[in-house]
Structures are given as structure tokens and as C-alpha cells.
Protein backbone atom coordinates (compact mmCIF):
# COMPACT_ATOMS: atom_id res chain seq x y z
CA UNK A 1 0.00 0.00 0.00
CA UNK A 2 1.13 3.73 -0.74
CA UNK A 3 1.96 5.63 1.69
CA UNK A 4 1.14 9.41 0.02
CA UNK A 5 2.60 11.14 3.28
CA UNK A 6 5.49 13.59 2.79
CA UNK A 7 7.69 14.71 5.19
CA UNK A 8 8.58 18.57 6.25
CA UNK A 9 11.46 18.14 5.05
CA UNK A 10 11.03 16.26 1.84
CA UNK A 11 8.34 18.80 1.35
CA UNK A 12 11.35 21.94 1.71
CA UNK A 13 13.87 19.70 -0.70
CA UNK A 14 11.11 19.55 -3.05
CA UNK A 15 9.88 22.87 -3.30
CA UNK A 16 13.88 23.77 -3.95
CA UNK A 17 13.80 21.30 -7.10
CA UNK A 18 10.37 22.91 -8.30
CA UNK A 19 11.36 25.97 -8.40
CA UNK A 20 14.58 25.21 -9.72
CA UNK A 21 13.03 23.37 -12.45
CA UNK A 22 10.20 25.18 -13.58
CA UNK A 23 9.97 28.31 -11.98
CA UNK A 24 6.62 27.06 -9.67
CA UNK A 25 7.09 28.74 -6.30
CA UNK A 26 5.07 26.42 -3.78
CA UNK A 27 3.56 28.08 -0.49
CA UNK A 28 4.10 26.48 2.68
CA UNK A 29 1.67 23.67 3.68
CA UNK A 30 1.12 22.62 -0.16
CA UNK A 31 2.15 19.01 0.91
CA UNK A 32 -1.61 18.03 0.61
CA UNK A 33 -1.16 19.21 -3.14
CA UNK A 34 2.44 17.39 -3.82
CA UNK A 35 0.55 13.98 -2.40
CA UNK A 36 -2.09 14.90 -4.98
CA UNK A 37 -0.40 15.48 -7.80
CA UNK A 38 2.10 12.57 -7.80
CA UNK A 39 0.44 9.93 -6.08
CA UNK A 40 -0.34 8.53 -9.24
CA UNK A 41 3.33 8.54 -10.57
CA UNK A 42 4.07 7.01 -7.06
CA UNK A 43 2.08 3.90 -7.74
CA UNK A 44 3.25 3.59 -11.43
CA UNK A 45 7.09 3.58 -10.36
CA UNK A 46 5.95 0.94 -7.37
CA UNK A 47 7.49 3.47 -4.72
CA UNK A 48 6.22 3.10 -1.39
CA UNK A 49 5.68 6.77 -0.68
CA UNK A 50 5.86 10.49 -2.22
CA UNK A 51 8.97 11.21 -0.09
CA UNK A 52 10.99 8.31 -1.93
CA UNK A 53 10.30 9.49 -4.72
CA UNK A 54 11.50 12.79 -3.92
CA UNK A 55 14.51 11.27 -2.80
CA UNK A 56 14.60 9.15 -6.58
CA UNK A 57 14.40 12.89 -8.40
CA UNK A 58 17.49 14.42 -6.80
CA UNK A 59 19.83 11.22 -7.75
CA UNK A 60 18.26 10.46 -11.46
CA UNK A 61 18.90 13.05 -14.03
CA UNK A 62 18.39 11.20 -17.62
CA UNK A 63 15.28 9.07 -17.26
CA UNK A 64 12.70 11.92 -17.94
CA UNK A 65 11.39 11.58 -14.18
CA UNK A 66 12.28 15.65 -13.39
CA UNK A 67 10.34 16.27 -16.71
CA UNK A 68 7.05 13.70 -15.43
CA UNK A 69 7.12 15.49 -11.87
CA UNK A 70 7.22 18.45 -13.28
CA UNK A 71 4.31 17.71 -15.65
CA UNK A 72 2.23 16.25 -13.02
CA UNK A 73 2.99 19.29 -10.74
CA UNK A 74 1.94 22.03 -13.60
CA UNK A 75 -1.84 23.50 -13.12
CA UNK A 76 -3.37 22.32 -16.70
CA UNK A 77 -7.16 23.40 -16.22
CA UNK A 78 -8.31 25.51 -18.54
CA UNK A 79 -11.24 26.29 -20.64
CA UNK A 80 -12.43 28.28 -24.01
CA UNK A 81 -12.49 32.21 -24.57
CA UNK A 82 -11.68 31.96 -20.47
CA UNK A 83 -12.67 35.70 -18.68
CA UNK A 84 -13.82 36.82 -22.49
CA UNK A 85 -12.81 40.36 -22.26
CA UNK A 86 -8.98 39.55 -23.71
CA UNK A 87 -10.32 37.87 -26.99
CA UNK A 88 -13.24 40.62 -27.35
CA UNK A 89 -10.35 43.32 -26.84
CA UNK A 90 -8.14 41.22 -29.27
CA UNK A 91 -10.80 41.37 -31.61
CA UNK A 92 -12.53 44.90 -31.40
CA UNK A 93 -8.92 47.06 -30.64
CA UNK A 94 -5.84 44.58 -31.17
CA UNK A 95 -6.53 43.18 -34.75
CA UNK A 96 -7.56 46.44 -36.06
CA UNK A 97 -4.29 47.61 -34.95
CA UNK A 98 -2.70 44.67 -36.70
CA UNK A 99 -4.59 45.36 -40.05
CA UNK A 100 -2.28 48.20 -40.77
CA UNK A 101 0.67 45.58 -40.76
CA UNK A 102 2.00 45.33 -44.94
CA UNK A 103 4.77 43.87 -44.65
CA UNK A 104 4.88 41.02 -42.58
CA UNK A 105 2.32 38.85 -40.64
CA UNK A 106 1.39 39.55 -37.17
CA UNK A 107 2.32 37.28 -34.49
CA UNK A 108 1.12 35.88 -31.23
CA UNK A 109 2.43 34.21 -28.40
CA UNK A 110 0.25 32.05 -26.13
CA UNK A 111 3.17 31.57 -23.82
CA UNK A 112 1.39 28.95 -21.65
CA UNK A 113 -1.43 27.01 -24.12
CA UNK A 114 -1.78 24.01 -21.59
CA UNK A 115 -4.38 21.67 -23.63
CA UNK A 116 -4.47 24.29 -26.70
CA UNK A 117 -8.16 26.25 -25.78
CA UNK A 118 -6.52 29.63 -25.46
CA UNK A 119 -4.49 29.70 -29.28
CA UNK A 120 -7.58 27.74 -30.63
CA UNK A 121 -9.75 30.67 -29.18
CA UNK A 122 -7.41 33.22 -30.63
CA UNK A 123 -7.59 31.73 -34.00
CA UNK A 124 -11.37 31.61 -33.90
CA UNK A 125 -11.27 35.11 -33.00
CA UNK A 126 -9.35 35.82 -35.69
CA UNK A 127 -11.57 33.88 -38.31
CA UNK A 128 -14.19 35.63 -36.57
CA UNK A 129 -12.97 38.92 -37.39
CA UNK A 130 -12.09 38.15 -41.18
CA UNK A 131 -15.55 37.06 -42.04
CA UNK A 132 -16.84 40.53 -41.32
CA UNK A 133 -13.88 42.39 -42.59
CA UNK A 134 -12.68 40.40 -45.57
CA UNK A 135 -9.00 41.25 -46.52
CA UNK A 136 -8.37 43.53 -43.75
CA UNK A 137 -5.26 41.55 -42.78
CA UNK A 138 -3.43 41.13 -45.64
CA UNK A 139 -1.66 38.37 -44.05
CA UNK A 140 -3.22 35.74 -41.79
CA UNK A 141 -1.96 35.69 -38.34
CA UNK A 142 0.96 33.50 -36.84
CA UNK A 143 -0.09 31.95 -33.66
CA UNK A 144 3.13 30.26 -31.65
CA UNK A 145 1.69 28.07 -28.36
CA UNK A 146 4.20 26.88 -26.23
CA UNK A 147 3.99 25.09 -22.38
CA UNK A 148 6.06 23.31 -20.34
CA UNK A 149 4.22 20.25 -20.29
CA UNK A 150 4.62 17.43 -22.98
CA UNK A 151 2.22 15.44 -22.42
CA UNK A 152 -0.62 18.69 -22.72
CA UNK A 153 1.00 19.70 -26.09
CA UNK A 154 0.34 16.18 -27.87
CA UNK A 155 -3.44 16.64 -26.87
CA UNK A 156 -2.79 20.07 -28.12
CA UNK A 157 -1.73 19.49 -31.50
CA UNK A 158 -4.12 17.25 -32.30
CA UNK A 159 -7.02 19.20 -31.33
CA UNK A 160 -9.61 16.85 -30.31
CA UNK A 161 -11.99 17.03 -27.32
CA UNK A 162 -14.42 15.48 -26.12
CA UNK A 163 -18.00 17.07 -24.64
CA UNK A 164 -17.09 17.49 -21.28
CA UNK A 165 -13.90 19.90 -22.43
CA UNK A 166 -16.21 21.65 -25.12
CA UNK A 167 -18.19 22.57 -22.08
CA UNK A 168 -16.07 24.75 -20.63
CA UNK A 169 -16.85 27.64 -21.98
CA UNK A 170 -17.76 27.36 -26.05
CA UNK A 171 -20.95 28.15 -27.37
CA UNK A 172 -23.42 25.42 -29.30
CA UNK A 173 -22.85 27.74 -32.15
CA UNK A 174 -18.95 28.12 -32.30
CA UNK A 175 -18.85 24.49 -31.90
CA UNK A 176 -20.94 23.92 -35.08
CA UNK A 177 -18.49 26.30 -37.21
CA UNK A 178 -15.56 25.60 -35.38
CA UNK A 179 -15.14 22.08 -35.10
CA UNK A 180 -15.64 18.57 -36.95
CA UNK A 181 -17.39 15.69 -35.01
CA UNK A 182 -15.47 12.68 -35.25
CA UNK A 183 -17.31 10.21 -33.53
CA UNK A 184 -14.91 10.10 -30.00
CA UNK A 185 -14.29 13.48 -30.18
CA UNK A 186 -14.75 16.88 -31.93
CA UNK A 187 -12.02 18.21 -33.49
CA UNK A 188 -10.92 21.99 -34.21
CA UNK A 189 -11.16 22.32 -38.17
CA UNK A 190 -7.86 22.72 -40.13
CA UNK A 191 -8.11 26.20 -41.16
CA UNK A 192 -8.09 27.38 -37.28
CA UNK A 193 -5.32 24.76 -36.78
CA UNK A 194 -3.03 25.60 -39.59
CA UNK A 195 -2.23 29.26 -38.12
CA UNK A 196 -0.73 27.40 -34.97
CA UNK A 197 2.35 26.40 -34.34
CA UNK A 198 3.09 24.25 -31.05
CA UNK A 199 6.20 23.79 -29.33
CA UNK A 200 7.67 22.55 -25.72
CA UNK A 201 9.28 25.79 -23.35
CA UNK A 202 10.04 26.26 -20.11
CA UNK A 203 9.86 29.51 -19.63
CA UNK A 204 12.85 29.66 -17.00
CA UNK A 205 15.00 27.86 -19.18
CA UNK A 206 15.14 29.42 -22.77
CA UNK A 207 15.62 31.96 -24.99
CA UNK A 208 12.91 33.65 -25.75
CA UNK A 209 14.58 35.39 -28.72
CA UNK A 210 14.79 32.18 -30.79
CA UNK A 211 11.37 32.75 -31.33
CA UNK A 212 11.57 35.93 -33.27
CA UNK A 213 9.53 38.86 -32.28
CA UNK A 214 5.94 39.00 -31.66
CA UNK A 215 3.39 41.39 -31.56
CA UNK A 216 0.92 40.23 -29.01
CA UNK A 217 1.61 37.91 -25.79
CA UNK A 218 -0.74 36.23 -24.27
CA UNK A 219 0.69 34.87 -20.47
CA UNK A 220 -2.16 34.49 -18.79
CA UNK A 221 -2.79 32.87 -15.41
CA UNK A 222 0.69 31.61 -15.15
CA UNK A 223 3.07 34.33 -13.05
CA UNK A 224 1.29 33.46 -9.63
CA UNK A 225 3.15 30.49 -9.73
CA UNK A 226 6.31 32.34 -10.04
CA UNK A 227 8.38 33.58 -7.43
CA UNK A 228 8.79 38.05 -7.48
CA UNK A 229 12.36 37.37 -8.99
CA UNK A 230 11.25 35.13 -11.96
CA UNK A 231 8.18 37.11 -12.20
CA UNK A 232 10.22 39.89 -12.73
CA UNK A 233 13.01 38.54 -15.12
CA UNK A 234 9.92 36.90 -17.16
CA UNK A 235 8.24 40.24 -17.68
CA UNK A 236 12.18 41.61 -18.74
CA UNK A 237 12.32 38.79 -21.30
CA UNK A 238 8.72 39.36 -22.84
CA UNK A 239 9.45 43.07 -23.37
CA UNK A 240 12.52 41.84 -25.55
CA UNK A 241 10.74 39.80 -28.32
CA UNK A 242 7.22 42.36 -27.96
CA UNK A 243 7.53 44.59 -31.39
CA UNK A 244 8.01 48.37 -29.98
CA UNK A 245 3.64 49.00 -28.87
CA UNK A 246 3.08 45.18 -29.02
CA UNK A 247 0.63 43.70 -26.17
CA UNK A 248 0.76 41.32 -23.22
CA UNK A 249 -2.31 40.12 -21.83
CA UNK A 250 -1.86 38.71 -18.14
CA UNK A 251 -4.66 36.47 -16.32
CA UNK A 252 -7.54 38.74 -14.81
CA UNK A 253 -5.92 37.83 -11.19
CA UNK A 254 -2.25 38.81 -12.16
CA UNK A 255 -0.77 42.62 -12.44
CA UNK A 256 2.30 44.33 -13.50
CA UNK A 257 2.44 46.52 -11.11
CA UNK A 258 6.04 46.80 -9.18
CA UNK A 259 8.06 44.66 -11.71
CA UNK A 260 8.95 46.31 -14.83
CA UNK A 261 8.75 49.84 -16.42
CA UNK A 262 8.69 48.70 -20.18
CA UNK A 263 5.10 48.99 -20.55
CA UNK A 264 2.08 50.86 -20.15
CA UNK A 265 -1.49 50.20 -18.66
CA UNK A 266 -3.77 50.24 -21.51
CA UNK A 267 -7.71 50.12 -20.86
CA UNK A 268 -10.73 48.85 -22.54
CA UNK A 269 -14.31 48.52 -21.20
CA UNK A 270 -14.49 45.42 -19.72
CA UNK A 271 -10.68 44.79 -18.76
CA UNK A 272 -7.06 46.23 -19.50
CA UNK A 273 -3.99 45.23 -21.49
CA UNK A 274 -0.44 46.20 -21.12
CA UNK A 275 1.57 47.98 -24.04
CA UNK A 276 5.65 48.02 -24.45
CA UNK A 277 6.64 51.59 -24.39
CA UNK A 278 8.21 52.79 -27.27
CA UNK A 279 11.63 54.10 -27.18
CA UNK A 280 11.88 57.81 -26.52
């Protein structure tokens, strides 16, 4: 039998490696959430309790176990066109914006996509807004979705949910246009898919610049896991690949305030946006 108890201090050694692996500051007392989250992993790996496997983690370094814990420890709920006001913003002031863009495509950045709802939402929004102003991007839009999480990303790419996950948050009516039933599942049509790109980042780990520049961010719900000091050195790297008056869009919860001076409140009926200054 498992025994899902951790100790305090296999519960301090672990929120060390968290943090040191994926930037997820855990508050004290979360050991109810650690048993939670990787009692399942536990049982696969025929441990006998959370704490040895804590112990496996800091010895074993090329099996992919950091990577599973890390997985299992990363908050994947999400849902369709979640709090509404960023998409209707993105829509009504952000792609209007974008229209004026010749030369190039605009590009987004859902920096944490978990299961894929937010870019999918973007792209709808997107096809939304062409079908009642035909040609008024004379490029389509380049959607890049990246998240920590492996596992999330497959589900992702392919797109396909079942009813319960439609649910949460789409409309009978966007469903119909929007997606294809295919008997255990509906799946997101190809022309919303084809304007995403997915990809695996940890957003402590990389360089963001190898993704070229981008006009809007979308990073929403995600720096409440993250310590001030990441938080902060996040919000530095964002301003870096934002085109000068390019967007981020943080989680209804989450503010900018006391972290960086690159950007600007912006507000909208409904909800606000942030804006990279522009030099000078």
C-alpha cells in the first residue's frame, strides 16, 4: 500500500527542485497538493511513498522523471475564450491595430497554451474577425503556443476534445463552425489549426529570442506560480521579443504593477492590457 505522506522536510527539498526546475514557487503547507499530484506517478514507479520518490528525483537526471514530476505538478485546467474580455479586446482594438501591418504577418504568443483552448480561441477570433472584414489583414496571423508540459502539447496538436472539455466555456454555435465531429471526439477544423504552431518551453530555461519577435503575448494565469524574482526577469524577457507598442495580456488575477517599467497600462471597457513603451 502507498503511503502518500510527505515529510517537512522532503516537502522543503522539493519545493527547492520545483522551483529550480520550472519556476513554480510552492507556499508552505502545499504538501496536501504534492501527495495529490504525484500519487499517481508514485504507484506507477511501485514506490512506497511520495517522499521516496523525492529522494529518486534528486539522484536520477536522464530518465525523464524531473520532466514527469514536473508535468504532473503544472496546473493544466483551462477552458475556451476563459474571462472573455482579452479575446473581445483582441478582436474589437488589437486586430484592427494589426490590419495596418504590410509587410509582414502579425504574431502571437500564447506563452502557456496548456491543452491548446486559449491559441484555438485566438484563431477563432481571428476567423471571426475576417468574415466581417474580408482582406483587412493582408496576411493571416501566426499563432506560436508553447507550455512546459509534454504530455498537454500532444493533446494540443491534435485538437480533439471530447464534450465534457467543449463545455467549458464554447458556445453550441462556435462548436458547429468551429469544429468537426469525429465520432470520439470533436475536433478543431484545419483552417483554425493551420495558423498554430506548437512547441515545448520552459519559460525559466530558454531563450525567448529564438522565437523571433511578436506582436501580441498572451501569459495568462501563469506568473502566480512564479516567485517576485522570476516574475520579474519573465516580464524583462517578454518586453525583448514584444515589437516596440506590441501587447501582453496577463490572467484577470495577475498585475504588472512593481516589476517592470517597459510597458504601459492600456484600458478597454471590460478589462485592460499592457503595451511596451516605445523608445523615446
Amino acid at each position: 500500500m502507498v503511503n502518500q505522506s510527505i515529510t517537512y522536510d522532503e516537502y522543503q527539498e522539493f519545493r527547492e527542485f520545483l522551483e529550480s526546475a520550472s519556476g513554480i514557487a510552492l507556499g508552505d503547507n502545499k504538501q496536501y497538493l504534492v501527495n495529490s499530484r504525484l500519487g499517481g506517478l508514485v504507484t506507477e514507479m511501485g514506490l512506497s511513498s511520495v517522499g521516496e520518490l523525492v529522494g529518486r528525483v534528486k539522484s536520477d537526471t536522464k530518465s525523464g522523471l524531473r520532466e514527469r514530476i514536473v508535468d504532473a505538478m503544472t496546473t493544466n485546467e483551462t477552458l475556451w475564450f476563459r474571462d472573455h474580455f482579452p479575446f473581445e479586446i483582441l478582436k474589437s482594438h488589437i486586430l484592427p491595430e494589426l490590419s495596418a501591418l504590410r509587410a509582414r504577418p502579425a504574431r502571437i504568443w500564447s506563452a502557456a497554451c496548456s491543452s491548446g483552448q486559449e491559441p484555438y480561441s485566438m484563431s477563432m477570433i481571428i476567423q471571426e474577425y475576417l468574415q466581417t472584414k474580408p482582406g483587412s489583414l493582408p496576411r493571416d496571423v501566426q499563432i506560436t503556443a508553447t507550455d512546459i508540459s509534454s504530455s498537454v502539447l500532444k493533446d494540443a496538436k491534435e485538437g480533439l476534445y471530447d464534450a465534457m472539455a467543449l463545455a467549458r466555456g464554447l458556445s453550441e454555435e462556435r462548436k458547429k463552425r468551429f469544429f468537426d465531429n469525429k465520432g470520439k471526439g470533436w475536433q478543431v477544423k484545419p483552417e483554425i489549426r493551420k495558423r498554430i504552431t506548437f512547441s515545448e518551453m520552459n519559460l525559466m530555461k530558454k531563450d525567448y529570442l529564438a522565437l523571433g519577435k511578436f506582436d501580441v503575448i498572451f501569459c495568462r494565469n501563469v506568473l502566480i506560480y512564479f516567485s517576485s524574482e522570476v516574475k520579474r526577469e519573465i516580464l524583462k524577457r517578454f518586453s525583448q521579443v514584444l515589437e516596440p507598442g506590441g501587447y501582453i495580456c496577463l490572467g484577470a488575477s495577475e498585475s504588472m504593477s512593481g516589476y517592470v517599467d517597459f510597458f504601459e497600462t492600456v484600458r478597454y471597457q471590460g478589462g485592460l492590457v499592457y503595451r511596451l513603451k516605445k523608445a523615446g
